[in-house]
PDB file of N, CA and C in Angstrom:
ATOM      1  N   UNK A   1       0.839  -1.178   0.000  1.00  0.00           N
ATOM      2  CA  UNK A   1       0.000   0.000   0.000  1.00  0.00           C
ATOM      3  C   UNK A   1       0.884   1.243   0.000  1.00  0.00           C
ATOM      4  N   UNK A   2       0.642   2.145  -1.120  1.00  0.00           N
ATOM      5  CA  UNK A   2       1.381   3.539  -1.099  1.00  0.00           C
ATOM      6  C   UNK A   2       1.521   4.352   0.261  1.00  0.00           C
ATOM      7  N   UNK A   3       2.110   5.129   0.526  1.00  0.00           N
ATOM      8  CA  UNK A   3       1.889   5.716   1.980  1.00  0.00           C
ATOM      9  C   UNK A   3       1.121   7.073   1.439  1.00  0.00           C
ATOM     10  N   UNK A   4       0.617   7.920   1.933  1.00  0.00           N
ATOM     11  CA  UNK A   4      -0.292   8.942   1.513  1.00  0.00           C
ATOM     12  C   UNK A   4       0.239  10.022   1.787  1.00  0.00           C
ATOM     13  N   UNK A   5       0.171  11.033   0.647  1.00  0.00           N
ATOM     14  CA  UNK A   5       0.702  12.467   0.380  1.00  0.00           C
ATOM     15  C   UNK A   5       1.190  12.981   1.295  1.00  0.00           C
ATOM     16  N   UNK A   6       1.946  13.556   2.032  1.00  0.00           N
ATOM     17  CA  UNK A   6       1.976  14.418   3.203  1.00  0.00           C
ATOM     18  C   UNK A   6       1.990  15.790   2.760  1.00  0.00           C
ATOM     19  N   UNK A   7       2.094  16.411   1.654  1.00  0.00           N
ATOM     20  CA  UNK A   7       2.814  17.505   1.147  1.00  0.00           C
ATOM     21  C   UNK A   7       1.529  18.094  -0.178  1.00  0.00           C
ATOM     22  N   UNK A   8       2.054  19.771  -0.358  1.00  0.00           N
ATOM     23  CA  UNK A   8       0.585  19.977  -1.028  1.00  0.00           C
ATOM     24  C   UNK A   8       1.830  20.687  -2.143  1.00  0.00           C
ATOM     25  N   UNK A   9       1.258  20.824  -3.308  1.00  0.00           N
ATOM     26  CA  UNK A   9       2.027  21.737  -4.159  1.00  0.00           C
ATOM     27  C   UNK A   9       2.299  22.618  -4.489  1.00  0.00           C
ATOM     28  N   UNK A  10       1.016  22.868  -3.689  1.00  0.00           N
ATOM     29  CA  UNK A  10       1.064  24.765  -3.862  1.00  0.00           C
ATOM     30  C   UNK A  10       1.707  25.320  -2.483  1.00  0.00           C
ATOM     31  N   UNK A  11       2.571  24.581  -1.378  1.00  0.00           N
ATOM     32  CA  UNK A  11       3.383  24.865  -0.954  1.00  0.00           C
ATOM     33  C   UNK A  11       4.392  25.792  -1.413  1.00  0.00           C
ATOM     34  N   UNK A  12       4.644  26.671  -0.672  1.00  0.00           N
ATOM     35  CA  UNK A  12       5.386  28.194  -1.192  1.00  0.00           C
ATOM     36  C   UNK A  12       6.851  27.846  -1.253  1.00  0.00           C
ATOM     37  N   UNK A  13       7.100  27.033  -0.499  1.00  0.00           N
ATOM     38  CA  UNK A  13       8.799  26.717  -0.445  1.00  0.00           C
ATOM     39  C   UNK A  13       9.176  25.492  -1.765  1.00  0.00           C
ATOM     40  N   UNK A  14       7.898  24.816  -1.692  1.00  0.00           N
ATOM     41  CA  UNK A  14       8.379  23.666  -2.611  1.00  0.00           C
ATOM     42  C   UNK A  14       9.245  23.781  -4.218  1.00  0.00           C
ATOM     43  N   UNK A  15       8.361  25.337  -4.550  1.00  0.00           N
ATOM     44  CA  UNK A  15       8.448  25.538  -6.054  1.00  0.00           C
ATOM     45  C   UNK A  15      10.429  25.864  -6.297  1.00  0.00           C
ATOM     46  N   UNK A  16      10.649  26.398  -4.941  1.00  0.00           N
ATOM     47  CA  UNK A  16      12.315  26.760  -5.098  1.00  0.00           C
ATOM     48  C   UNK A  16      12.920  25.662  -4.949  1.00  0.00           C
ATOM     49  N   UNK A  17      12.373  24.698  -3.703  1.00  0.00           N
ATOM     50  CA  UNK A  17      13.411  23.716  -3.772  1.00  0.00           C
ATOM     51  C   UNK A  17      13.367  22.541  -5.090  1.00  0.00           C
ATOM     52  N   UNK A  18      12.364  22.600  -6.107  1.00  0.00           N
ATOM     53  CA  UNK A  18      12.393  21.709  -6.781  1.00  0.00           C
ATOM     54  C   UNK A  18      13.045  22.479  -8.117  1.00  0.00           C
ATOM     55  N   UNK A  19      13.225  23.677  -8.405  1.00  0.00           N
ATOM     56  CA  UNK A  19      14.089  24.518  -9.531  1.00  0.00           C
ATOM     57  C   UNK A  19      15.461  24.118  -8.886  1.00  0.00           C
ATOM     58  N   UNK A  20      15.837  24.262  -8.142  1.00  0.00           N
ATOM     59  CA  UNK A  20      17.275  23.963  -7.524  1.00  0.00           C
ATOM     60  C   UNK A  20      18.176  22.557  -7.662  1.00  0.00           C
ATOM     61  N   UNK A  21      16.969  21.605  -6.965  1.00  0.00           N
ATOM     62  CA  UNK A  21      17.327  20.054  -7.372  1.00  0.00           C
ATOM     63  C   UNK A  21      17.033  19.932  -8.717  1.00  0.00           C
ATOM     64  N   UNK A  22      16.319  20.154  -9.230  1.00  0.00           N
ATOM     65  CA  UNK A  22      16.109  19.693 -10.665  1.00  0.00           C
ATOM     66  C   UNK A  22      17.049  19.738 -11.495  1.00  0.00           C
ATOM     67  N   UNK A  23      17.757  21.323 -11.351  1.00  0.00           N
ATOM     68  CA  UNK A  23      18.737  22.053 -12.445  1.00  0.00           C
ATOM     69  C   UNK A  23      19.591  20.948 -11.889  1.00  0.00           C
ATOM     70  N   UNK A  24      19.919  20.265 -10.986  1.00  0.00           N
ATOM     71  CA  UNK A  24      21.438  19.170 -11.573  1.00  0.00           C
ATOM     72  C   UNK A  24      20.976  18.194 -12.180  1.00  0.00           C
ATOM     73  N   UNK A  25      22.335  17.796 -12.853  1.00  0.00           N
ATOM     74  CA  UNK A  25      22.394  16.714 -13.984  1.00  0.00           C
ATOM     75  C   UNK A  25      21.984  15.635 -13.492  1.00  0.00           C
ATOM     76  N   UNK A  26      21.249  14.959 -14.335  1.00  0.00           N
ATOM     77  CA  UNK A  26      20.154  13.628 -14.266  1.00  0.00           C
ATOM     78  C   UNK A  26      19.235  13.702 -13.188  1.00  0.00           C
ATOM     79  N   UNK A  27      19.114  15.583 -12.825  1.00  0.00           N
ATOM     80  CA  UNK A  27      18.044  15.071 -11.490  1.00  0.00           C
ATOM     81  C   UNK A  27      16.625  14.670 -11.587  1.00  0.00           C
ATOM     82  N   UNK A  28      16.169  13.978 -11.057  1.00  0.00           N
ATOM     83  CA  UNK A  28      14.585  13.512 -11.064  1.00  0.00           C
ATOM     84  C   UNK A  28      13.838  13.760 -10.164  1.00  0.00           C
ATOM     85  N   UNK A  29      12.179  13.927  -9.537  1.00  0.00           N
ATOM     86  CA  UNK A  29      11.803  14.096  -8.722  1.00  0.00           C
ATOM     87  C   UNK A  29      10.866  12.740  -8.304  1.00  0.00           C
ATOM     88  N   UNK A  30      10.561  12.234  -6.789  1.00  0.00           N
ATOM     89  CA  UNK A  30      10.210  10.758  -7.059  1.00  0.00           C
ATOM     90  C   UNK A  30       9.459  10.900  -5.772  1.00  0.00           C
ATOM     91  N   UNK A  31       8.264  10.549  -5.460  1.00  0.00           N
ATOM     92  CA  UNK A  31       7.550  10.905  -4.203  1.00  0.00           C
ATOM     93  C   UNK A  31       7.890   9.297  -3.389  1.00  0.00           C
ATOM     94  N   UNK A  32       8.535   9.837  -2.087  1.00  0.00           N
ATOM     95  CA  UNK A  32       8.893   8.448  -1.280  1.00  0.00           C
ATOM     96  C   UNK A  32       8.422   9.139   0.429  1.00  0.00           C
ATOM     97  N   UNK A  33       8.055   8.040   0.538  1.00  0.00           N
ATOM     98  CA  UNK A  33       7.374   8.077   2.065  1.00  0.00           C
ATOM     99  C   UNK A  33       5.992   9.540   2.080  1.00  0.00           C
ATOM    100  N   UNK A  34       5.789   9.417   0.948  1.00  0.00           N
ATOM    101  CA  UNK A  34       4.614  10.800   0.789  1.00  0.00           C
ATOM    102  C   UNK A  34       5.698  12.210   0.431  1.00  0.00           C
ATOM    103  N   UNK A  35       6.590  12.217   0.501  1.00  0.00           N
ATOM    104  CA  UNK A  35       7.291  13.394   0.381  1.00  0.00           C
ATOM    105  C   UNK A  35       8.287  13.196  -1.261  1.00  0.00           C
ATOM    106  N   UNK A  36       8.311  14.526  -1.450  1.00  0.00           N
ATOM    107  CA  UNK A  36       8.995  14.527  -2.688  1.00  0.00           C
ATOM    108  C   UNK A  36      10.811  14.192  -2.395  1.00  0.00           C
ATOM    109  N   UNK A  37      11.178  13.319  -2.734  1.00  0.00           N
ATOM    110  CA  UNK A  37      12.941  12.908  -2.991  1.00  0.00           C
ATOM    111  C   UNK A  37      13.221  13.212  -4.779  1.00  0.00           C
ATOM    112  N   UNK A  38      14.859  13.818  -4.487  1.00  0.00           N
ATOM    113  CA  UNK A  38      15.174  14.049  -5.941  1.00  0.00           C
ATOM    114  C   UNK A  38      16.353  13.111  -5.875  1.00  0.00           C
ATOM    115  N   UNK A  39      16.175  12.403  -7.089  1.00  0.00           N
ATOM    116  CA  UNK A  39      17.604  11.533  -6.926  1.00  0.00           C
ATOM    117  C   UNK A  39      18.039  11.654  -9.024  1.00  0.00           C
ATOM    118  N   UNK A  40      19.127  11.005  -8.545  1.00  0.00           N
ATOM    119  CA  UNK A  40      20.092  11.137  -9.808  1.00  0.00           C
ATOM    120  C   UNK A  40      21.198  10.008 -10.164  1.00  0.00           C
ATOM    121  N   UNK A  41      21.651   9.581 -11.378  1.00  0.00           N
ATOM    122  CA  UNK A  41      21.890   8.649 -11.906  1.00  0.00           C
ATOM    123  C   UNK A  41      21.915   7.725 -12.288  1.00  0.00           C
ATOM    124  N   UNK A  42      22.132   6.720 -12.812  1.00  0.00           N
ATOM    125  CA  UNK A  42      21.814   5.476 -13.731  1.00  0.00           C
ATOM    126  C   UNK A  42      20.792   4.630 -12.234  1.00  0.00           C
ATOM    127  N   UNK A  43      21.114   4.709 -11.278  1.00  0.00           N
ATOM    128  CA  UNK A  43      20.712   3.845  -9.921  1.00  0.00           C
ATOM    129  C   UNK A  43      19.295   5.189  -9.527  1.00  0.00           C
ATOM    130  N   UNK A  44      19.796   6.110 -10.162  1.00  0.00           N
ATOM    131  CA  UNK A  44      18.443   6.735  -9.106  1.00  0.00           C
ATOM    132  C   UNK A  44      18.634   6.919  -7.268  1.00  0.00           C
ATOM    133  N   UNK A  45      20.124   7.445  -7.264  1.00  0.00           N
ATOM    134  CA  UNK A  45      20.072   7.588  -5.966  1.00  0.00           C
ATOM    135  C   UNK A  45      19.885   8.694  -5.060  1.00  0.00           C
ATOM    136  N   UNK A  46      18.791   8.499  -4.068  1.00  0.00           N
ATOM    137  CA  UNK A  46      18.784   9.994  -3.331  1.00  0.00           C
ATOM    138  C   UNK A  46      19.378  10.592  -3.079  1.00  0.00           C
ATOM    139  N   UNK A  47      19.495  12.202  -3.569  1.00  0.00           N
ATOM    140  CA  UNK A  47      20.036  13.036  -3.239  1.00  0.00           C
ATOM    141  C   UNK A  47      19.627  14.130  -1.722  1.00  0.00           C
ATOM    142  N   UNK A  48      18.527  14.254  -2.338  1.00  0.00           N
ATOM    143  CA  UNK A  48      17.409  14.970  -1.014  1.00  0.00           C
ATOM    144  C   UNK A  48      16.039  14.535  -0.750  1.00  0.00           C
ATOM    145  N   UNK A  49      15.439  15.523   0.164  1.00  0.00           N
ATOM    146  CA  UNK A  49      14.340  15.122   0.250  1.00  0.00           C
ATOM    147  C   UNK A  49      13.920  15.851   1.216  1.00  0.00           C
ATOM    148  N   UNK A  50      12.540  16.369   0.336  1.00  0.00           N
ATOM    149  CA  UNK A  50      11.757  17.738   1.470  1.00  0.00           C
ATOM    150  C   UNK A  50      10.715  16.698   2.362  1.00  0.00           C
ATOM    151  N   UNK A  51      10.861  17.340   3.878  1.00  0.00           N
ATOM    152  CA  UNK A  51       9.796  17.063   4.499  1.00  0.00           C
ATOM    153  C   UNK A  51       9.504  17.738   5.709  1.00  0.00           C
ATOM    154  N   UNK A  52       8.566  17.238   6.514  1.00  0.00           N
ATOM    155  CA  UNK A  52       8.521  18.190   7.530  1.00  0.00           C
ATOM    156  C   UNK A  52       8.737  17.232   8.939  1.00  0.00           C
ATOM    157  N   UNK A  53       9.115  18.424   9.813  1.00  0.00           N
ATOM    158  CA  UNK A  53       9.615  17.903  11.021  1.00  0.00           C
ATOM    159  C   UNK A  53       8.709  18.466  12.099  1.00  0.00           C
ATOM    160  N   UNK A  54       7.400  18.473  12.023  1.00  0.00           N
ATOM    161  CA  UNK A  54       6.325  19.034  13.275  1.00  0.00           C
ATOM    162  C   UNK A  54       6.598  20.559  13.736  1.00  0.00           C
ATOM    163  N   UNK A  55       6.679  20.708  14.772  1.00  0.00           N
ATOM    164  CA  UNK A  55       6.750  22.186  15.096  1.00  0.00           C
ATOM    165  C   UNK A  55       8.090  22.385  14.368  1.00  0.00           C
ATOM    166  N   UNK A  56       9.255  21.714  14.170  1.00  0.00           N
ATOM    167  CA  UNK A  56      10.489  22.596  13.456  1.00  0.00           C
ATOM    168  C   UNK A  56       9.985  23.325  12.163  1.00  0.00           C
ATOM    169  N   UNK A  57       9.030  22.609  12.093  1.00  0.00           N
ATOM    170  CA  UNK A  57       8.929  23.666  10.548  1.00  0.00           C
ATOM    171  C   UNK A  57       9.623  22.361   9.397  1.00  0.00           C
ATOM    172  N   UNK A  58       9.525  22.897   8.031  1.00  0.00           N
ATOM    173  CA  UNK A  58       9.736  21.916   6.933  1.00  0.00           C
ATOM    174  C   UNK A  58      11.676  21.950   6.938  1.00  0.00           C
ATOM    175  N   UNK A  59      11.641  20.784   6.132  1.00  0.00           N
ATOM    176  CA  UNK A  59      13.642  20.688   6.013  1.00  0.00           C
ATOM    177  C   UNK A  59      13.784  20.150   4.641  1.00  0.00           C
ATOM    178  N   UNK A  60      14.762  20.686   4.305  1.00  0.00           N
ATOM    179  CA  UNK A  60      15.455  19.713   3.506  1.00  0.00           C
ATOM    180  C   UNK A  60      16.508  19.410   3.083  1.00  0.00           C
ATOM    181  N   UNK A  61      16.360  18.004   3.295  1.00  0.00           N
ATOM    182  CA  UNK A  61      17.623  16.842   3.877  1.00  0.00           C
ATOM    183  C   UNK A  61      18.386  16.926   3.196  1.00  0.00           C
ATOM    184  N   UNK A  62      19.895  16.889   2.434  1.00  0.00           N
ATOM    185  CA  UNK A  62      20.776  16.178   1.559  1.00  0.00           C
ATOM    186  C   UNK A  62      21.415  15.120   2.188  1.00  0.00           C
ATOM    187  N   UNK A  63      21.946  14.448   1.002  1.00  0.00           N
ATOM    188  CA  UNK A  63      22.321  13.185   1.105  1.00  0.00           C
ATOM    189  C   UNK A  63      24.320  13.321   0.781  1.00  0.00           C
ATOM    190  N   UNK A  64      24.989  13.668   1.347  1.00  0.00           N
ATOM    191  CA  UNK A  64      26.039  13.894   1.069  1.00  0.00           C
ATOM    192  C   UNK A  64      27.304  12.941   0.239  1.00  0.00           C
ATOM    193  N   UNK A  65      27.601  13.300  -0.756  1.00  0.00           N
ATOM    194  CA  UNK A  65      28.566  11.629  -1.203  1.00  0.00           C
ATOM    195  C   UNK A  65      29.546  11.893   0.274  1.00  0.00           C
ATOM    196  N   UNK A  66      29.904  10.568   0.521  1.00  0.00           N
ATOM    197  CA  UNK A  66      30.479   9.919   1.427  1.00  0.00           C
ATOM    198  C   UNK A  66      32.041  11.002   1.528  1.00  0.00           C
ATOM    199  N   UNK A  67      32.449  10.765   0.573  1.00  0.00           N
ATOM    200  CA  UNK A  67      33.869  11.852   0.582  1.00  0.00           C
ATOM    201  C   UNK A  67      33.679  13.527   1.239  1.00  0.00           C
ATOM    202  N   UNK A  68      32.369  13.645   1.015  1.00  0.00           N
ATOM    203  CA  UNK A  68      32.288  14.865   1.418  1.00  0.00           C
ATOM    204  C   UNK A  68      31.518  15.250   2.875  1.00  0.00           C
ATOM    205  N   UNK A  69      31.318  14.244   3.501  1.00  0.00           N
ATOM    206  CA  UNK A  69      30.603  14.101   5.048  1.00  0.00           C
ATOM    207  C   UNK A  69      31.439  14.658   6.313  1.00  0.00           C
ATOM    208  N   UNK A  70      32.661  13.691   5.927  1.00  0.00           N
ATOM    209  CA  UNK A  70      33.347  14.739   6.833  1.00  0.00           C
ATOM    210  C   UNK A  70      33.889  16.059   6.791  1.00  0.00           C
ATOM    211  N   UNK A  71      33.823  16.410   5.637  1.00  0.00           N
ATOM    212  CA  UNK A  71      34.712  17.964   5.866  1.00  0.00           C
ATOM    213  C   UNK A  71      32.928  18.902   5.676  1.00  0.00           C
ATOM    214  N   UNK A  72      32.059  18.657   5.664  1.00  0.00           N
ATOM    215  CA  UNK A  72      30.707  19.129   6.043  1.00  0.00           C
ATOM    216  C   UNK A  72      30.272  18.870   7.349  1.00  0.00           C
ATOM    217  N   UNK A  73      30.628  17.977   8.010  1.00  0.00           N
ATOM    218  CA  UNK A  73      30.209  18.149   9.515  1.00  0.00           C
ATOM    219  C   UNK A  73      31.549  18.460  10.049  1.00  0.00           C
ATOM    220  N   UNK A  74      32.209  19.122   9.970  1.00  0.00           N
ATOM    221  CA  UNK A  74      33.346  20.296  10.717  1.00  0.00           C
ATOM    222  C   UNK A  74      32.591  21.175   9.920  1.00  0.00           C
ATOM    223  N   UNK A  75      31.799  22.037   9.349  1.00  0.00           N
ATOM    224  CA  UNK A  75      31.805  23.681   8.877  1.00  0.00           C
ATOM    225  C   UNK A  75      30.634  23.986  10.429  1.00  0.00           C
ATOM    226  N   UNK A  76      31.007  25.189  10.410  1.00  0.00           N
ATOM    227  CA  UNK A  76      30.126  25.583  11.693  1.00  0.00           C
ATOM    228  C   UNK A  76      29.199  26.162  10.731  1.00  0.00           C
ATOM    229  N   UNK A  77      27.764  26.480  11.048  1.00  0.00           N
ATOM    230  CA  UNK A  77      26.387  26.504  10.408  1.00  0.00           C
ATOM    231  C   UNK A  77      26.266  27.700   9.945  1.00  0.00           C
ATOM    232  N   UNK A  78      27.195  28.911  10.403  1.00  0.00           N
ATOM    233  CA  UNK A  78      27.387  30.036   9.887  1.00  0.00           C
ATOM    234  C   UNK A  78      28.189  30.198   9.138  1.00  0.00           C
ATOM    235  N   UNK A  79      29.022  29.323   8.159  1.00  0.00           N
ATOM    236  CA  UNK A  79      30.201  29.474   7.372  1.00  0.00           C
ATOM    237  C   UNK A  79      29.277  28.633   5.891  1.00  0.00           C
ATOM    238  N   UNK A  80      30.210  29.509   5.086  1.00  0.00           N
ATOM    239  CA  UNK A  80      29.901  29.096   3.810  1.00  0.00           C
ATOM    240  C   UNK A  80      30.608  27.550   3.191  1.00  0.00           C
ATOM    241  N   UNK A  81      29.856  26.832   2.953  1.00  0.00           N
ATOM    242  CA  UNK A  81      30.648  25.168   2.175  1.00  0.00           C
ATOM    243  C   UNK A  81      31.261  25.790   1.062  1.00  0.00           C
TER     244      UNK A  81
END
């Protein structure tokens, strides 16, 4: 059984985050767990994925290639990657 929508489209944030993921190469958009995931390449692998986190308000996740995890969790949240 599909899991059911969580997410509406006429969401105001959605329209930016899906111009953003999209514009990279081979990106796709693919609704998983009710929420929109964009993934990319021959495998289709997740890249992101908007959703919401209750009172935090909405997020969205990336999926970091592995080489680049650690020198992204050392940047402090106010510094530019």
């Amino acid at each position: 059984m599909p899991h059911p929508r969580m997410y509406s489209d006429d969401d105001p944030h959605l329209d930016g985050v899906r111009r953003v993921c999209l514009a990279l190469p081979d990106a796709v958009e693919v609704e998983a767990w009710g929420w929109p995931s964009f993934r990319a390449g021959a495998r289709g692998k997740m890249f992101a994925i908007y959703d919401n986190h209750g009172e935090a308000g909405y997020a969205l996740t990336f999926k970091p290639d592995p080489a680049e995890r650690t020198r992204l969790a050392l940047v402090r949240y106010d510094e530019q990657v």
